[in-house]
C-alpha atoms as a PDB file:
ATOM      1  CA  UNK A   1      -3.486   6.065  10.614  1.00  0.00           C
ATOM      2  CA  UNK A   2      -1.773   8.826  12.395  1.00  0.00           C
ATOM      3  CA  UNK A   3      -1.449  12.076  11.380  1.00  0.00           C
ATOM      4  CA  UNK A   4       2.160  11.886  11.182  1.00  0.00           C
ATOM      5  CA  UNK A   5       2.223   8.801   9.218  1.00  0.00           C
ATOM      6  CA  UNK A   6      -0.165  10.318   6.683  1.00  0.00           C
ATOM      7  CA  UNK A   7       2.406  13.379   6.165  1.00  0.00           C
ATOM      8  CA  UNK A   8       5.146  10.230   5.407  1.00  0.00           C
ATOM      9  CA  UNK A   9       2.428   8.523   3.376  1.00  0.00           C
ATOM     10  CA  UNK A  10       1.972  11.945   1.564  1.00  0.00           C
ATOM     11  CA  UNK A  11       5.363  12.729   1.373  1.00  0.00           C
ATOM     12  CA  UNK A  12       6.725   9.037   0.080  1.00  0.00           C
ATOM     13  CA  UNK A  13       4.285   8.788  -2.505  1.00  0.00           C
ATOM     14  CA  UNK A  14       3.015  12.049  -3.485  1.00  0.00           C
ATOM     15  CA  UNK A  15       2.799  11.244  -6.962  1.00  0.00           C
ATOM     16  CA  UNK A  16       0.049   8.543  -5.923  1.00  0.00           C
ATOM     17  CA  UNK A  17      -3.105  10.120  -5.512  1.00  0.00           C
ATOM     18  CA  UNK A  18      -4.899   6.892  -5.300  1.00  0.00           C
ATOM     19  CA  UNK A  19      -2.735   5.853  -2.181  1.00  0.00           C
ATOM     20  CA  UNK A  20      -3.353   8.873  -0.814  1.00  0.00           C
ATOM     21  CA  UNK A  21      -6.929   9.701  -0.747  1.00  0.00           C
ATOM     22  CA  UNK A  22      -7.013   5.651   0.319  1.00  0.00           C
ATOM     23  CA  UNK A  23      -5.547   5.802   3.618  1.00  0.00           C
ATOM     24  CA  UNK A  24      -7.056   9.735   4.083  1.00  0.00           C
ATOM     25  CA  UNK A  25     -10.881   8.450   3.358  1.00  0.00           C
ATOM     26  CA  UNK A  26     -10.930   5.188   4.806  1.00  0.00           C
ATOM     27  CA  UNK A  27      -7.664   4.712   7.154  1.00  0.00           C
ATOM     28  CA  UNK A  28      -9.943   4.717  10.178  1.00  0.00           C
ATOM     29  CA  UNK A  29     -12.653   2.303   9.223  1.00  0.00           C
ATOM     30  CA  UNK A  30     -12.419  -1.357   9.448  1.00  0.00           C
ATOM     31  CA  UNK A  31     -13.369  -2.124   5.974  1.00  0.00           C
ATOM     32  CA  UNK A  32      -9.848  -1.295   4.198  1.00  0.00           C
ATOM     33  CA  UNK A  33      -8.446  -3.863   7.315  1.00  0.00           C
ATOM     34  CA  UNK A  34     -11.318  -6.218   5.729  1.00  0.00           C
ATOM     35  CA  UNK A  35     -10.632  -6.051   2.279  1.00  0.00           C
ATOM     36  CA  UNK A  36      -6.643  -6.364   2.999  1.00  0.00           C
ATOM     37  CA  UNK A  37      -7.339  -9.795   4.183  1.00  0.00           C
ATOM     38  CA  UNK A  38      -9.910 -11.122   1.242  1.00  0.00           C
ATOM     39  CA  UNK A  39      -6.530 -10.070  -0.540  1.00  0.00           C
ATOM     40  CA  UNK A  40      -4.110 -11.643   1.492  1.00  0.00           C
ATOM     41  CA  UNK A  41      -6.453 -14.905   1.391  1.00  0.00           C
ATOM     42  CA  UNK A  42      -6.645 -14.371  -2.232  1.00  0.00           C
ATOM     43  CA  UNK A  43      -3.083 -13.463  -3.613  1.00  0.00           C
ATOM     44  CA  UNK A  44      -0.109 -13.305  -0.873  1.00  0.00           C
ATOM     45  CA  UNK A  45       1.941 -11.210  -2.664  1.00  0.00           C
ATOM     46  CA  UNK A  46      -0.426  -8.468  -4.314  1.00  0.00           C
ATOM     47  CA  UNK A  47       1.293  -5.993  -2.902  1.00  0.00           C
ATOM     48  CA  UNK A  48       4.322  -6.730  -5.308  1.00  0.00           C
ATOM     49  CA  UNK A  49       4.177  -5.513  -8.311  1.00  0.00           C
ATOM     50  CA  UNK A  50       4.518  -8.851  -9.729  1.00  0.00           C
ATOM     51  CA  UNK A  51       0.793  -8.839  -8.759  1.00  0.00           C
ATOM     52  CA  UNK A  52      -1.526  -5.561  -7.944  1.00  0.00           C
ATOM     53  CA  UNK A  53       1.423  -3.810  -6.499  1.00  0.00           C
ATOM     54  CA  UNK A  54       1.253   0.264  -7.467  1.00  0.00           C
ATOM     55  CA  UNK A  55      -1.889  -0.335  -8.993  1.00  0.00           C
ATOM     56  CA  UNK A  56      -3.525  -1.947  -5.909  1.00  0.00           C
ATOM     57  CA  UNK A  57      -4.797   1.658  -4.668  1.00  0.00           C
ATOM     58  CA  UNK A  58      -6.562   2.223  -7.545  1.00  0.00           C
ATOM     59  CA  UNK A  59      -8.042  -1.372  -7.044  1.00  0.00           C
ATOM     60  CA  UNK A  60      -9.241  -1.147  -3.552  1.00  0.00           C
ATOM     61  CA  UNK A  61     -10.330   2.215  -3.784  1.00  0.00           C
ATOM     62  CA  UNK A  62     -12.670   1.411  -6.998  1.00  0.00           C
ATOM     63  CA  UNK A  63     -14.699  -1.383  -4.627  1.00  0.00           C
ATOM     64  CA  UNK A  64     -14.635   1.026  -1.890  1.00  0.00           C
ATOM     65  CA  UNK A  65     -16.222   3.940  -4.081  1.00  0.00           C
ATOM     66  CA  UNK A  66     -18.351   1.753  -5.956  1.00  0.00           C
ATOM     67  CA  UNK A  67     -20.259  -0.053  -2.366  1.00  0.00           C
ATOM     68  CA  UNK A  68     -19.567   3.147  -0.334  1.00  0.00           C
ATOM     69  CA  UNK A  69     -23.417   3.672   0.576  1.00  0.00           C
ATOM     70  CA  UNK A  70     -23.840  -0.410   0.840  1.00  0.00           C
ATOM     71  CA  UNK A  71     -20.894  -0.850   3.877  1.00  0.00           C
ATOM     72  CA  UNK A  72     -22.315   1.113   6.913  1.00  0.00           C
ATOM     73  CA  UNK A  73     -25.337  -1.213   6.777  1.00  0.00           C
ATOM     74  CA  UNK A  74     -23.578  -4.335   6.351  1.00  0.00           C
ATOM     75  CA  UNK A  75     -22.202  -6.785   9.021  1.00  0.00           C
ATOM     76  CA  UNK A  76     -18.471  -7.776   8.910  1.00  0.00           C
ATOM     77  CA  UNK A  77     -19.122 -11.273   7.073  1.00  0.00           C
ATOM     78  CA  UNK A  78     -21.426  -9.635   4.464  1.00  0.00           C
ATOM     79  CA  UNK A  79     -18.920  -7.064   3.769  1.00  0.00           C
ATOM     80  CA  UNK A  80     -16.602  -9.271   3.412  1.00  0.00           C
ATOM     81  CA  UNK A  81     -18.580 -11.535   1.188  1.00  0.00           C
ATOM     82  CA  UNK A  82     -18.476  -8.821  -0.810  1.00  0.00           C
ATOM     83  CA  UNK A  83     -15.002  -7.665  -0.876  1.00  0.00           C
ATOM     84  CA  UNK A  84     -14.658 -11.655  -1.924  1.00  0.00           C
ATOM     85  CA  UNK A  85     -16.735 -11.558  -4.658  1.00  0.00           C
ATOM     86  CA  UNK A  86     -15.667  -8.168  -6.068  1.00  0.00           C
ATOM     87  CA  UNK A  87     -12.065  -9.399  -5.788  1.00  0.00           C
ATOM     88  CA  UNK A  88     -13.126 -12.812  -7.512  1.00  0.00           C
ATOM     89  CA  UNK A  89     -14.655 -10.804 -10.275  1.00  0.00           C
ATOM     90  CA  UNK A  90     -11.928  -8.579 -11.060  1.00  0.00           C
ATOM     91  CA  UNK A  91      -8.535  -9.487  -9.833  1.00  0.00           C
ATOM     92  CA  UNK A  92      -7.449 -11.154 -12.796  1.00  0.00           C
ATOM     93  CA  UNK A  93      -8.193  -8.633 -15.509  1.00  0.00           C
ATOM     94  CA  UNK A  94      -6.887  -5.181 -13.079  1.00  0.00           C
ATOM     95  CA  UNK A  95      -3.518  -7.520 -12.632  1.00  0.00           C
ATOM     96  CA  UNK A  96      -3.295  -8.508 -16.432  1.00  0.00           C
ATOM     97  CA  UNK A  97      -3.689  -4.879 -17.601  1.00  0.00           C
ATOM     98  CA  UNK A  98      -1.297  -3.777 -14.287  1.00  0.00           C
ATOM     99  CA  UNK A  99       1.337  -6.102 -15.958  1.00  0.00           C
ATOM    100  CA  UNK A 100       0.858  -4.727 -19.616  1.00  0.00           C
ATOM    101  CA  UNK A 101       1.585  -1.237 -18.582  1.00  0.00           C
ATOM    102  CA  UNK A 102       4.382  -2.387 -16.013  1.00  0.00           C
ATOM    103  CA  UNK A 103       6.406  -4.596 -18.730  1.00  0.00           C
ATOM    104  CA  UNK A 104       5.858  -2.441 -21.430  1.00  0.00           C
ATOM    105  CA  UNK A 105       7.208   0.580 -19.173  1.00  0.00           C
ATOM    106  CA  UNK A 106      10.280  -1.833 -17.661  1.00  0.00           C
ATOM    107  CA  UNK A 107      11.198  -2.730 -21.490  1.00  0.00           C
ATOM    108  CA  UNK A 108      11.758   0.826 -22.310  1.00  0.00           C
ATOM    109  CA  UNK A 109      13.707   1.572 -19.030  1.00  0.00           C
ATOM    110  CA  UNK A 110      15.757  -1.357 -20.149  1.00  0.00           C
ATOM    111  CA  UNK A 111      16.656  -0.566 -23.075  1.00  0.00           C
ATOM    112  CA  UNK A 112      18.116   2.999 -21.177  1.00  0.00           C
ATOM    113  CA  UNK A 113      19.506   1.361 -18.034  1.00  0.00           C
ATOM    114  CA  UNK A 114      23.075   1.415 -18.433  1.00  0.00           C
ATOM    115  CA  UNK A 115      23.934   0.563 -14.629  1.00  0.00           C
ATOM    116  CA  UNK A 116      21.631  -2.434 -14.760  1.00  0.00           C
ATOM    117  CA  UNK A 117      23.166  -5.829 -13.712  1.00  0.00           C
ATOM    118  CA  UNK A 118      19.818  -8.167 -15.249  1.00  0.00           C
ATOM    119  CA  UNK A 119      21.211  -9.698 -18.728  1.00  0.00           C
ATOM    120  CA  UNK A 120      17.859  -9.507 -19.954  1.00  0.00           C
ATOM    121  CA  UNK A 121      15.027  -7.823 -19.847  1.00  0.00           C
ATOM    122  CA  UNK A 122      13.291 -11.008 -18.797  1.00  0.00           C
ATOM    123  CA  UNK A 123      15.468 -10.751 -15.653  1.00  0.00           C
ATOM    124  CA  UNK A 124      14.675  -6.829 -15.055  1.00  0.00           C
ATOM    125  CA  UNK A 125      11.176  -7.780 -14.896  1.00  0.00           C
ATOM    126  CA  UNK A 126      11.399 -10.379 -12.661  1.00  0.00           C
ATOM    127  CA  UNK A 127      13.632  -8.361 -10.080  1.00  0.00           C
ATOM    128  CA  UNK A 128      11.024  -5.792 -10.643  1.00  0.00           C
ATOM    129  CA  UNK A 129       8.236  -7.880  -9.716  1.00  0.00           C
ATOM    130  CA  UNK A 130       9.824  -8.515  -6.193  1.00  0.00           C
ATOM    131  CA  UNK A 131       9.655  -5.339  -5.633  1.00  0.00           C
ATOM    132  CA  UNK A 132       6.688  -3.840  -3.095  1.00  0.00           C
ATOM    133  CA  UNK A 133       4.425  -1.474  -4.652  1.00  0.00           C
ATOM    134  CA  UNK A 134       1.908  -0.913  -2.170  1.00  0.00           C
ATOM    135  CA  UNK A 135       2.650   0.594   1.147  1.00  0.00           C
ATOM    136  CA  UNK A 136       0.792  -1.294   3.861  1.00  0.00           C
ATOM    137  CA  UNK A 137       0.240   0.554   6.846  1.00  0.00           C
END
Protein backbone atom coordinates (compact mmCIF):
# COMPACT_ATOMS: atom_id res chain seq x y z
CA UNK A 1 0.00 0.00 0.00
CA UNK A 2 1.09 3.42 -0.90
CA UNK A 3 1.96 5.96 1.21
CA UNK A 4 -0.76 8.09 0.14
CA UNK A 5 -3.35 5.53 0.49
CA UNK A 6 -2.22 4.82 4.05
CA UNK A 7 -2.76 8.72 4.94
CA UNK A 8 -6.64 7.97 3.37
CA UNK A 9 -6.63 4.67 5.26
CA UNK A 10 -5.53 6.74 8.38
CA UNK A 11 -7.61 9.47 7.77
CA UNK A 12 -11.07 7.37 6.88
CA UNK A 13 -10.81 5.28 9.76
CA UNK A 14 -8.80 6.81 12.37
CA UNK A 15 -10.83 5.60 15.05
CA UNK A 16 -9.72 1.94 13.92
CA UNK A 17 -6.52 1.18 15.26
CA UNK A 18 -6.76 -2.39 14.30
CA UNK A 19 -7.19 -1.38 10.52
CA UNK A 20 -4.56 0.70 10.83
CA UNK A 21 -1.61 -0.94 12.27
CA UNK A 22 -3.02 -3.93 9.70
CA UNK A 23 -2.28 -2.44 6.49
CA UNK A 24 0.97 -0.36 8.23
CA UNK A 25 2.64 -3.87 9.55
CA UNK A 26 1.79 -6.18 6.96
CA UNK A 27 0.47 -4.15 3.72
CA UNK A 28 3.62 -5.20 1.89
CA UNK A 29 3.83 -8.88 2.56
CA UNK A 30 1.96 -11.48 0.76
CA UNK A 31 0.46 -13.13 3.69
CA UNK A 32 -2.50 -10.49 4.41
CA UNK A 33 -3.16 -11.13 0.23
CA UNK A 34 -3.14 -14.96 1.52
CA UNK A 35 -5.31 -14.86 4.29
CA UNK A 36 -7.88 -12.46 2.26
CA UNK A 37 -8.50 -15.35 0.04
CA UNK A 38 -8.87 -18.38 2.81
CA UNK A 39 -11.62 -15.67 3.67
CA UNK A 40 -13.05 -15.05 0.50
CA UNK A 41 -13.09 -19.03 -0.02
CA UNK A 42 -14.55 -19.23 3.34
CA UNK A 43 -17.30 -16.45 3.74
CA UNK A 44 -17.89 -14.07 0.52
CA UNK A 45 -19.20 -11.42 2.25
CA UNK A 46 -17.03 -11.06 5.57
CA UNK A 47 -16.28 -7.90 4.86
CA UNK A 48 -20.00 -6.85 5.61
CA UNK A 49 -20.83 -6.42 8.71
CA UNK A 50 -23.46 -8.92 8.40
CA UNK A 51 -20.35 -11.16 8.79
CA UNK A 52 -16.67 -10.04 10.22
CA UNK A 53 -17.13 -6.64 8.78
CA UNK A 54 -15.48 -3.78 11.37
CA UNK A 55 -14.36 -6.44 13.43
CA UNK A 56 -12.43 -8.30 10.66
CA UNK A 57 -9.11 -6.21 11.53
CA UNK A 58 -9.07 -7.29 14.78
CA UNK A 59 -9.57 -10.89 13.33
CA UNK A 60 -6.83 -11.02 10.85
CA UNK A 61 -4.51 -9.20 12.81
CA UNK A 62 -4.93 -11.73 15.95
CA UNK A 63 -3.68 -14.82 13.42
CA UNK A 64 -1.12 -12.59 12.09
CA UNK A 65 0.31 -11.68 15.69
CA UNK A 66 -0.25 -14.95 17.05
CA UNK A 67 2.03 -17.06 13.86
CA UNK A 68 4.18 -13.92 13.26
CA UNK A 69 7.60 -15.85 13.95
CA UNK A 70 6.00 -19.19 12.15
CA UNK A 71 5.28 -17.24 8.44
CA UNK A 72 8.81 -16.25 7.15
CA UNK A 73 9.69 -19.96 7.26
CA UNK A 74 6.69 -21.27 5.74
CA UNK A 75 5.88 -21.89 2.01
CA UNK A 76 2.72 -20.28 0.48
CA UNK A 77 0.49 -23.60 0.78
CA UNK A 78 1.58 -24.17 4.42
CA UNK A 79 0.75 -20.71 5.28
CA UNK A 80 -2.15 -20.96 3.91
CA UNK A 81 -3.04 -24.23 5.48
CA UNK A 82 -2.78 -22.37 8.28
CA UNK A 83 -4.67 -19.29 7.70
CA UNK A 84 -7.43 -22.23 6.81
CA UNK A 85 -7.34 -23.85 9.84
CA UNK A 86 -7.12 -20.78 12.11
CA UNK A 87 -10.11 -19.38 10.19
CA UNK A 88 -11.95 -22.88 10.56
CA UNK A 89 -11.30 -22.70 14.24
CA UNK A 90 -12.50 -19.37 14.96
CA UNK A 91 -14.70 -17.74 12.44
CA UNK A 92 -17.80 -18.70 13.91
CA UNK A 93 -17.42 -17.63 17.51
CA UNK A 94 -15.37 -13.85 16.47
CA UNK A 95 -18.66 -13.42 14.02
CA UNK A 96 -21.26 -14.53 16.76
CA UNK A 97 -19.78 -12.18 19.40
CA UNK A 98 -19.20 -9.38 16.28
CA UNK A 99 -23.06 -9.69 15.87
CA UNK A 100 -23.91 -9.44 19.70
CA UNK A 101 -22.16 -6.19 20.06
CA UNK A 102 -23.37 -4.94 16.49
CA UNK A 103 -27.28 -5.68 17.21
CA UNK A 104 -27.20 -4.75 20.59
CA UNK A 105 -25.49 -1.30 19.50
CA UNK A 106 -28.06 -0.97 16.21
CA UNK A 107 -31.11 -1.58 18.79
CA UNK A 108 -30.16 1.37 20.80
CA UNK A 109 -29.47 3.61 17.70
CA UNK A 110 -32.93 2.55 16.75
CA UNK A 111 -34.67 3.33 19.28
CA UNK A 112 -32.94 7.22 18.69
CA UNK A 113 -33.12 7.28 14.89
CA UNK A 114 -35.79 9.54 14.10
CA UNK A 115 -34.86 9.95 10.24
CA UNK A 116 -34.81 6.19 9.83
CA UNK A 117 -37.04 4.73 7.02
CA UNK A 118 -36.65 0.62 8.43
CA UNK A 119 -40.17 -0.12 10.28
CA UNK A 120 -38.36 -2.27 12.49
CA UNK A 121 -35.48 -2.79 14.02
CA UNK A 122 -35.32 -6.17 12.35
CA UNK A 123 -35.10 -4.17 9.09
CA UNK A 124 -32.29 -1.62 10.49
CA UNK A 125 -30.23 -4.55 11.08
CA UNK A 126 -30.53 -6.08 8.02
CA UNK A 127 -29.77 -2.79 5.96
CA UNK A 128 -26.95 -2.57 8.36
CA UNK A 129 -25.57 -5.81 7.60
CA UNK A 130 -25.19 -4.81 3.83
CA UNK A 131 -23.20 -2.44 4.74
CA UNK A 132 -19.08 -2.85 4.18
CA UNK A 133 -17.12 -2.71 7.23
CA UNK A 134 -13.80 -3.56 6.17
CA UNK A 135 -11.87 -1.50 3.75
CA UNK A 136 -10.12 -3.76 1.26
CA UNK A 137 -7.28 -2.31 -0.32
Amino acid sequence: MDTKELENLKEEYENNEDLIQLYEEWSETPYLEEIFGVLDERCPDWERESELGSWAAEFILDILLEHEDELEGMVREERTDMFREEIEERYADFRSCHQFARVNNLSLRFAEDKETKCASLEEYVEEDGRRLGFPRK
